[in-house]
Protein backbone atom coordinates (compact mmCIF):
# COMPACT_ATOMS: atom_id res chain seq x y z
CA UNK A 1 72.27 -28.34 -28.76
CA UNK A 2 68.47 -27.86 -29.56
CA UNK A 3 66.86 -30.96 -29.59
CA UNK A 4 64.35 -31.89 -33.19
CA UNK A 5 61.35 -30.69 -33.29
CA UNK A 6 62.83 -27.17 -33.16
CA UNK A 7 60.44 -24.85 -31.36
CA UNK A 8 59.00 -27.10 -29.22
CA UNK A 9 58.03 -24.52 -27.04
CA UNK A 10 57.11 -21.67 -29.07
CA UNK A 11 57.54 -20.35 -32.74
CA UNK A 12 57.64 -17.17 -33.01
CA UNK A 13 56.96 -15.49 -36.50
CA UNK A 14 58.99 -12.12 -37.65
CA UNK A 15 58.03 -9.99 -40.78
CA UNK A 16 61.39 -8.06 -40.84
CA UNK A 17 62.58 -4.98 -43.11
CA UNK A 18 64.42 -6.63 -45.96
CA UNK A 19 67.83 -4.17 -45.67
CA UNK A 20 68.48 -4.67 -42.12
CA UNK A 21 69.52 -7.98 -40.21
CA UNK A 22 70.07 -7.32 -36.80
CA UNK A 23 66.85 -7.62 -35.45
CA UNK A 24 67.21 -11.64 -36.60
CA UNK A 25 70.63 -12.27 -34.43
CA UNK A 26 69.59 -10.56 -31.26
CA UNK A 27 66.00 -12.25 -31.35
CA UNK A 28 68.28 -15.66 -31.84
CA UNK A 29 70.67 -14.70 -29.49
CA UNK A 30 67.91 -13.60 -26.33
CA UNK A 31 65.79 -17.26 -27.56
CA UNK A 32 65.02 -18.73 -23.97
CA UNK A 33 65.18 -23.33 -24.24
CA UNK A 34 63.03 -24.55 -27.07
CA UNK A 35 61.99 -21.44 -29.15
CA UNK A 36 62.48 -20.43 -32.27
CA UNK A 37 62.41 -17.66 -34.97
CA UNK A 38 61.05 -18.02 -38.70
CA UNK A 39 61.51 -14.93 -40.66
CA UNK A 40 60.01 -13.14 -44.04
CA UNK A 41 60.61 -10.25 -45.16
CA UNK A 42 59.20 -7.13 -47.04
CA UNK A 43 61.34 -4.31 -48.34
CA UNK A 44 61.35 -0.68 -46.71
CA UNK A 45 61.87 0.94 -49.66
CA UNK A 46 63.12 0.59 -53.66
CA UNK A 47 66.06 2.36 -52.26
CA UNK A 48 67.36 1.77 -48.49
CA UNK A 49 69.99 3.91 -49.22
CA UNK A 50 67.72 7.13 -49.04
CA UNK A 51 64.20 5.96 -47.59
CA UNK A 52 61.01 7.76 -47.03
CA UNK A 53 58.21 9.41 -44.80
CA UNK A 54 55.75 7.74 -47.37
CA UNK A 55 58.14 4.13 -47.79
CA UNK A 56 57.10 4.08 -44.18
CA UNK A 57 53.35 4.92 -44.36
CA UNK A 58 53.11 2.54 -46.91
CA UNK A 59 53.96 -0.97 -45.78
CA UNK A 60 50.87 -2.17 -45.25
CA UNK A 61 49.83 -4.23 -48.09
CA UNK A 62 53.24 -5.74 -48.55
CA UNK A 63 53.22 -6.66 -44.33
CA UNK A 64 49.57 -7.56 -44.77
CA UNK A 65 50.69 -10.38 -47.80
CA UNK A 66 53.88 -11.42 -45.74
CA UNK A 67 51.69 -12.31 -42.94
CA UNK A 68 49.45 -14.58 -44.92
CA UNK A 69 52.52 -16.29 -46.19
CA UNK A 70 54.18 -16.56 -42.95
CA UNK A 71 50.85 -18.06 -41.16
CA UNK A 72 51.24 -21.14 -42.87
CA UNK A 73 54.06 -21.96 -40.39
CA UNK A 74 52.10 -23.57 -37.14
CA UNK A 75 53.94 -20.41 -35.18
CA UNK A 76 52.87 -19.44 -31.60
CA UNK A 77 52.58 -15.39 -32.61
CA UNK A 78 53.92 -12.99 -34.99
CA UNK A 79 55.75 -9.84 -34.73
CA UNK A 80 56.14 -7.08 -36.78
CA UNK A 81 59.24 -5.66 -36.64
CA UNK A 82 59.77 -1.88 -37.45
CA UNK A 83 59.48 0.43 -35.18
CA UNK A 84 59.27 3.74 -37.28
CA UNK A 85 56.86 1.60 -39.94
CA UNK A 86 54.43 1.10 -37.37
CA UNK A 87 54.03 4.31 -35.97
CA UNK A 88 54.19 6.53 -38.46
CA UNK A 89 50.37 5.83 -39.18
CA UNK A 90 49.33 7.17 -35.53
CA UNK A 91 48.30 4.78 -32.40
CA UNK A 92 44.71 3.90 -34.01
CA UNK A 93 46.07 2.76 -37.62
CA UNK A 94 48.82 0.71 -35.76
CA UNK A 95 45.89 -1.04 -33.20
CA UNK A 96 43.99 -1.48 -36.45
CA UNK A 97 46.79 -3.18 -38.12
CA UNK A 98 47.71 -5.35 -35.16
CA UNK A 99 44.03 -6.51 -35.30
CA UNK A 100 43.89 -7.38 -39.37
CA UNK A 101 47.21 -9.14 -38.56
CA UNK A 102 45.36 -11.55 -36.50
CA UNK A 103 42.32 -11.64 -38.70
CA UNK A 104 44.81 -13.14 -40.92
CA UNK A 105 47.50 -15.12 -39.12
CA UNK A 106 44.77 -16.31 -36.51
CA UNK A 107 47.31 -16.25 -34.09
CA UNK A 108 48.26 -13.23 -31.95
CA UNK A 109 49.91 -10.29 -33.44
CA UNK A 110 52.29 -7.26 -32.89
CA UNK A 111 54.21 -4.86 -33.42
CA UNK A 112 57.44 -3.38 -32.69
CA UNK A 113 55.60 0.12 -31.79
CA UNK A 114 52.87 -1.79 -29.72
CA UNK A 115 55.40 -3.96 -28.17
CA UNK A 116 56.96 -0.28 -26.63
CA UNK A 117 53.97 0.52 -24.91
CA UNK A 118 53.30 -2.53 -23.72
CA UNK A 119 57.10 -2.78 -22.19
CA UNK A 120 56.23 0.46 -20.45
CA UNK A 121 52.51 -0.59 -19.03
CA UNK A 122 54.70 -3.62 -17.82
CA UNK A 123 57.18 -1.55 -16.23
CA UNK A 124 54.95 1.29 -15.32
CA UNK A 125 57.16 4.12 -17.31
CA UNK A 126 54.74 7.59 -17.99
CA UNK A 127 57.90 9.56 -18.47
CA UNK A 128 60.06 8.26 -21.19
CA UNK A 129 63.16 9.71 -23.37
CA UNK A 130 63.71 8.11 -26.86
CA UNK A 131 67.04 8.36 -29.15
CA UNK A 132 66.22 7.28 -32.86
CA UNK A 133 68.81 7.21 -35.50
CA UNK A 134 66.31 9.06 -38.13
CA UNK A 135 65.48 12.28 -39.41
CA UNK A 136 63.01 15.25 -37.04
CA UNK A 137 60.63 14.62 -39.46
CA UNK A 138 60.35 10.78 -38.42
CA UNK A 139 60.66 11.89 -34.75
CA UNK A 140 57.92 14.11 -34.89
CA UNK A 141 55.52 11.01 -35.62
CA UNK A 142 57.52 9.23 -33.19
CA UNK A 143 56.02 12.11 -30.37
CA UNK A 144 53.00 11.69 -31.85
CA UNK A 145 52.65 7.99 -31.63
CA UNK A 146 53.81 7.48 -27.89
CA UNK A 147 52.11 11.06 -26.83
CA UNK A 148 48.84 9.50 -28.19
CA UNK A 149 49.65 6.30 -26.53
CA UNK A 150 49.84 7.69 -23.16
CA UNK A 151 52.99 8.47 -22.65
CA UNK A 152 55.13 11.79 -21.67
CA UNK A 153 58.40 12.43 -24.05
CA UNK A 154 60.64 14.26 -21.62
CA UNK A 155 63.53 14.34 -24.47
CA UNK A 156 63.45 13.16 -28.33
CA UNK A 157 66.93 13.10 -30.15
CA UNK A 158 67.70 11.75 -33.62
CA UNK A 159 70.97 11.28 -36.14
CA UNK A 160 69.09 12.44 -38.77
CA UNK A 161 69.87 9.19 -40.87
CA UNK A 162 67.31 7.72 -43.81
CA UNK A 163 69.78 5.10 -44.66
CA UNK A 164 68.78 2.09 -43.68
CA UNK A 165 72.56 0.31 -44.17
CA UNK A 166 74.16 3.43 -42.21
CA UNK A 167 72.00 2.77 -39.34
CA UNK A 168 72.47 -1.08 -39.55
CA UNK A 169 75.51 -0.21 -39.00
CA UNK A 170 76.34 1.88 -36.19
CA UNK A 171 78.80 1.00 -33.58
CA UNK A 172 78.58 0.24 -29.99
CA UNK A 173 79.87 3.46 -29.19
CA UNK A 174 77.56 5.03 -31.09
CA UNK A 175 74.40 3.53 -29.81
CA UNK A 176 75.86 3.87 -26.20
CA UNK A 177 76.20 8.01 -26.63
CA UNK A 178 72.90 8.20 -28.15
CA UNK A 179 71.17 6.59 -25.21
CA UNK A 180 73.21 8.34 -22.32
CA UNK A 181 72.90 11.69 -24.22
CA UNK A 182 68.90 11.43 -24.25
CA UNK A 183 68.36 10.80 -21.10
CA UNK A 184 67.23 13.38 -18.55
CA UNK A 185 66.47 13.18 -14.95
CA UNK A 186 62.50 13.37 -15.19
CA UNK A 187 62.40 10.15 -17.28
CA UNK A 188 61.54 7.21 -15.69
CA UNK A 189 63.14 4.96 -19.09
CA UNK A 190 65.45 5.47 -22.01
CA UNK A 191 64.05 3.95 -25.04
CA UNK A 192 66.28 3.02 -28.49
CA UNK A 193 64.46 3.11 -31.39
CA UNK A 194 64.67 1.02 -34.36
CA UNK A 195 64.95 -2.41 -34.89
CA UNK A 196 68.33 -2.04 -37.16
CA UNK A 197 69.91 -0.96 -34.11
CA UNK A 198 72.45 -3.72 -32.36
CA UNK A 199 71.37 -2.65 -28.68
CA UNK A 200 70.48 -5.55 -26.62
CA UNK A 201 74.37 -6.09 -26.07
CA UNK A 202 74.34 -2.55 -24.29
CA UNK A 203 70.99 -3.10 -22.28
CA UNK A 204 72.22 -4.01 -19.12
CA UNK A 205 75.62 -1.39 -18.70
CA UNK A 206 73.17 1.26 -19.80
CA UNK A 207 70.51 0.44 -16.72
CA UNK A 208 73.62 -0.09 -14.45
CA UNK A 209 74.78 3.70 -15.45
CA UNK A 210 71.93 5.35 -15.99
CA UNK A 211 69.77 3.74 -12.95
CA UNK A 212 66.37 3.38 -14.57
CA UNK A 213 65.26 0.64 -17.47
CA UNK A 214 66.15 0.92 -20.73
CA UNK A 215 63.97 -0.53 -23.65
CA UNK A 216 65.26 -1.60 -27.01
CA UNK A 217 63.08 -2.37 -30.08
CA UNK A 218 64.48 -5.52 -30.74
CA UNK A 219 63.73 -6.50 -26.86
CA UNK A 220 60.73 -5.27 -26.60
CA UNK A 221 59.22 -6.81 -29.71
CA UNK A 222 61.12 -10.38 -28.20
CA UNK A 223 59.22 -10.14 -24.96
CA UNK A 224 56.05 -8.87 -26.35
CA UNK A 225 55.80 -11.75 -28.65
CA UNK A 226 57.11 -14.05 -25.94
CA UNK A 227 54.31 -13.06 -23.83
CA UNK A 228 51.69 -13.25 -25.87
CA UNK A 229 52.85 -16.71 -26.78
CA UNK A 230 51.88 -17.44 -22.82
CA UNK A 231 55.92 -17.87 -23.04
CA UNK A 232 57.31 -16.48 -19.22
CA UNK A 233 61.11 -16.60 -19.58
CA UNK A 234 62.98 -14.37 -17.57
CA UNK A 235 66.25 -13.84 -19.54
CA UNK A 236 69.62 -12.36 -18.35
CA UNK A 237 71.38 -10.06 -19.53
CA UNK A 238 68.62 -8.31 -21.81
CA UNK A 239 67.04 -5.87 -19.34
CA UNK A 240 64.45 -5.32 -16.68
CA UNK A 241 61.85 -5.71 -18.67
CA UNK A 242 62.12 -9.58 -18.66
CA UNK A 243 61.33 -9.74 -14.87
CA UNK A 244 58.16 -8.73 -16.14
C-alpha cells in the first residue's frame, strides 16, 4: 500500500484525449514506489467516432487551457499524451508547443511525439519501423514528423482507423500482428503508435521475438516524463528503454 502523501516522489501531470483511457492504467500500472498520476482531459474531437486531420491540428488551445488548469497541482512534469496530436503540426510546432507548455506549467513539459525521439536518442535507434492504427493520410505526417526529427522510416503501416473507441479497443492479438508485421530487418526498433493502444503488456515478448527494442507511446511518454522529473527507475517488464 502507498503510504499518504501520495506522490512523494514525483507527480506526474497527464493532459489525456477525453475518448480513450488506456494511456491512464498502463501509466498506473508501470508507476515505480511513490509516484503518481493526476489527469485532465481535452476532447479529440465533437465526434470520436469519425475524427479528423484538422481535430488533430487543432488541439492546441484546448491543451494550452488544460495545462494551466492542471499546473495548479504542485506536479513534478507534465505530459502530453497523443501521439498523432502532436505531430501532425511538424517537429518545429511540436518543440514550440513543448516550450509554451512550460511557459505555462513552469515545470517541464512533453509530449508523447517528443517523448519518441527522445526514447530513440536514448537508445540510439536511426532506423525505425512504426505500426499506427490510423488512416495513410495520418501516417504520412507521421513520416514527416520522425523524418524531420532525424530519423529513417524503414517501414510505415496503418489500420486505417479514425475511430477513436475502435482503436481503444483493439485486442492483444491485434496489436501483437501489427508490430511483428512492420518490422523489417534494417530497423534497429519497432515503434507502436498511439496512446489508445494497450501495448506495454506486449513490450517485452515482442523484444524477446523480434530481437531489437520496441517503443510504445504510452512507455515512452512514462519514461520521458519520469526523466525529466530527475526520476531514474528502471522498471521490469516495460522494455529496454527503462535501462536507460
Amino acid at each position: 500500500m502507498e503510504y499518504a502523501p501520495y506522490g512523494w516522489r514525483g507527480k506526474i501531470g497527464l493532459i489525456y484525449i477525453a475518448s480513450a483511457y488506456s494511456m491512464e492504467v498502463e501509466f498506473a500500472n508501470m508507476a515505480p514506489k511513490g509516484v503518481t498520476t493526476h489527469t485532465t482531459r481535452v476532447a479529440l474531437s465533437e465526434d470520436p467516432n469519425n475524427f479528423t486531420v484538422d481535430d488533430l491540428k487543432g488541439l492546441k488551445e484546448d491543451l494550452l487551457d488544460a495545462t494551466k488548469l492542471l499546473a495548479q497541482a504542485p506536479l513534478n512534469a507534465i505530459a502530453f499524451g497523443c501521439t498523432s496530436g502532436s505531430f501532425v503540426n511538424g517537429a518545429n510546432y511540436d518543440r514550440e508547443l513543448v516550450k509554451q507548455m512550460e511557459q505555462i506549467a513552469k515545470v517541464p513539459c512533453t509530449t508523447t511525439a517528443t517523448a519518441v525521439v527522445e526514447a530513440c536518442k536514448a537508445l540510439q535507434i536511426n532506423n525505425i519501423a512504426i505500426a499506427t492504427p490510423y488512416s495513410e493520410e495520418v501516417n504520412k505526417l507521421a513520416y514527416q514528423y520522425f523524418t524531420e526529427s532525424g530519423l529513417t522510416i524503414t517501414n510505415i503501416t496503418g489500420l486505417g482507423i479514425m475511430n477513436d473507441y475502435t482503436i481503444s479497443n483493439l485486442g492483444i492479438d491485434s496489436i501483437f500482428q501489427m508490430a511483428t508485421e512492420v518490422n523489417t530487418a534494417d530497423a534497429d526498433a519497432v515503434f507502436l503508435s498511439c496512446t489508445g493502444l494497450s501495448a506495454v503488456p506486449l513490450i517485452e515478448v515482442l523484444e524477446e521475438d523480434l530481437q531489437k527494442p520496441v517503443i510504445t507511446s504510452n512507455q515512452a511518454t512514462f519514461w520521458h516524463a519520469l526523466r525529466i522529473s530527475q526520476i531514474g527507475s528502471k522498471l521490469k517488464n516495460c522494455g529496454q528503454l527503462f535501462d536507460r
